[in-house]
Protein backbone atom coordinates (compact mmCIF):
# COMPACT_ATOMS: atom_id res chain seq x y z
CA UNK A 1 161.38 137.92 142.14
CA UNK A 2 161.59 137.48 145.90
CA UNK A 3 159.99 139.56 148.29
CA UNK A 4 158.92 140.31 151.83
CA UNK A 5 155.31 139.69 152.36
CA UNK A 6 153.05 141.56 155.24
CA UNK A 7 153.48 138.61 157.69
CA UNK A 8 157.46 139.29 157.82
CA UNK A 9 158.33 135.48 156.04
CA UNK A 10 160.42 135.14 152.71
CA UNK A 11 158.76 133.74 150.12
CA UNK A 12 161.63 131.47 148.56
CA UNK A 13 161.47 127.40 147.46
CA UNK A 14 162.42 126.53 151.49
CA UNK A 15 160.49 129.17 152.57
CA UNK A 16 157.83 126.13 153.97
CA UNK A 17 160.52 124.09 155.51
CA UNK A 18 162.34 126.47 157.48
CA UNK A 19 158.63 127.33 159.12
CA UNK A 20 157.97 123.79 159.81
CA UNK A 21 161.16 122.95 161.37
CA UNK A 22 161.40 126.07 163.52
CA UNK A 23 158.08 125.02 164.77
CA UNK A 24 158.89 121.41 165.58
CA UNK A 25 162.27 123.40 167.49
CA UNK A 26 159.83 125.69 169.38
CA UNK A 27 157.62 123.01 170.44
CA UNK A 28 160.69 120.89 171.79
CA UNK A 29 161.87 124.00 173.61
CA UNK A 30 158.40 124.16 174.62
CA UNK A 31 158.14 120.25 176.02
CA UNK A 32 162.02 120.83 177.82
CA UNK A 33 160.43 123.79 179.34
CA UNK A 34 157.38 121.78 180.77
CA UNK A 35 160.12 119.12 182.17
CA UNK A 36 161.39 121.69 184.46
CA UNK A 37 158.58 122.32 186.47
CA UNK A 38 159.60 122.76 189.98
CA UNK A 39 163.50 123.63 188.87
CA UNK A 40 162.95 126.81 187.23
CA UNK A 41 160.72 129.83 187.81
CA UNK A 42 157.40 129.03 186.51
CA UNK A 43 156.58 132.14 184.41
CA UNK A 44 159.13 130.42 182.37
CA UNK A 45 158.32 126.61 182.47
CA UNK A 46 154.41 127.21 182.48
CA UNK A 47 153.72 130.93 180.64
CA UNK A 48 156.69 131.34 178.28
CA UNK A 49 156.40 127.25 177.58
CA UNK A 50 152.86 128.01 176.71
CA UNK A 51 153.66 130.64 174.45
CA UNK A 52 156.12 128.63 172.58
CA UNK A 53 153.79 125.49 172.20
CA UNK A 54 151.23 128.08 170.48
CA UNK A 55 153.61 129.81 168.29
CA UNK A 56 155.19 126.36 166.94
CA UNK A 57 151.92 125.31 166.23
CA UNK A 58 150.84 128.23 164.32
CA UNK A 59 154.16 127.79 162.39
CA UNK A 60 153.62 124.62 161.37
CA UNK A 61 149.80 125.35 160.66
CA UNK A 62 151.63 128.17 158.38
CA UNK A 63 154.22 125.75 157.08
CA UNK A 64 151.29 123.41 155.95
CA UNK A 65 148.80 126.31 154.39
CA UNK A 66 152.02 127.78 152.30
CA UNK A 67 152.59 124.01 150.68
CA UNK A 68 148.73 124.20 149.74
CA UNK A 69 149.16 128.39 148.57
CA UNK A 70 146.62 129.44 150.77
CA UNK A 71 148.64 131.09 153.56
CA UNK A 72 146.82 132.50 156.74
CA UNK A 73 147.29 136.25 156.87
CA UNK A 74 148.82 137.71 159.56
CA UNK A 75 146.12 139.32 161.03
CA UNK A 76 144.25 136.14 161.67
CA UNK A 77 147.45 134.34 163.38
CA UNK A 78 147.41 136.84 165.88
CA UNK A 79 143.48 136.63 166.59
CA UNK A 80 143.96 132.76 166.88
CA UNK A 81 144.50 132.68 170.38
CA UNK A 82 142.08 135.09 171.45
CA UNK A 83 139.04 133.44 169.05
């Protein structure tokens, strides 16, 4: 049976992929964002860049932790950035 679990993700057979490929899209958006320095405000091509770089990586650290069935809680992907 499929359910929600506390960190908001589905757990379903693709559940893995879909967090690993919206993390390599996020970091993309991330990298076009850096390119624009100097042609768009920079809270968005140096804060909100930033903030998509670190949120694509913790996806993909997710993606990779899921295929293993040790997932990180929730709790502790929000501390990350602040450890």
């Amino acid at each position: 049976m499929h359910r929600y679990t506390l960190s908001g993700m589905i757990k379903f057979p693709f559940g893995s992929l879909i967090l690993q490929y919206g993390g390599d899209l996020l970091l993309g958006l991330s990298m076009v964002l850096f390119a624009l320095r100097g042609q768009a405000p920079e809270w968005v091509t140096f804060a909100f860049a930033n903030v998509l770089m670190f949120v694509g990586v913790m996806m993909r650290i997710q993606s990779l932790r899921r295929e293993l069935g040790r997932p990180l809680p929730l709790i502790l992907m929000v501390a990350a950035p602040f450890l």
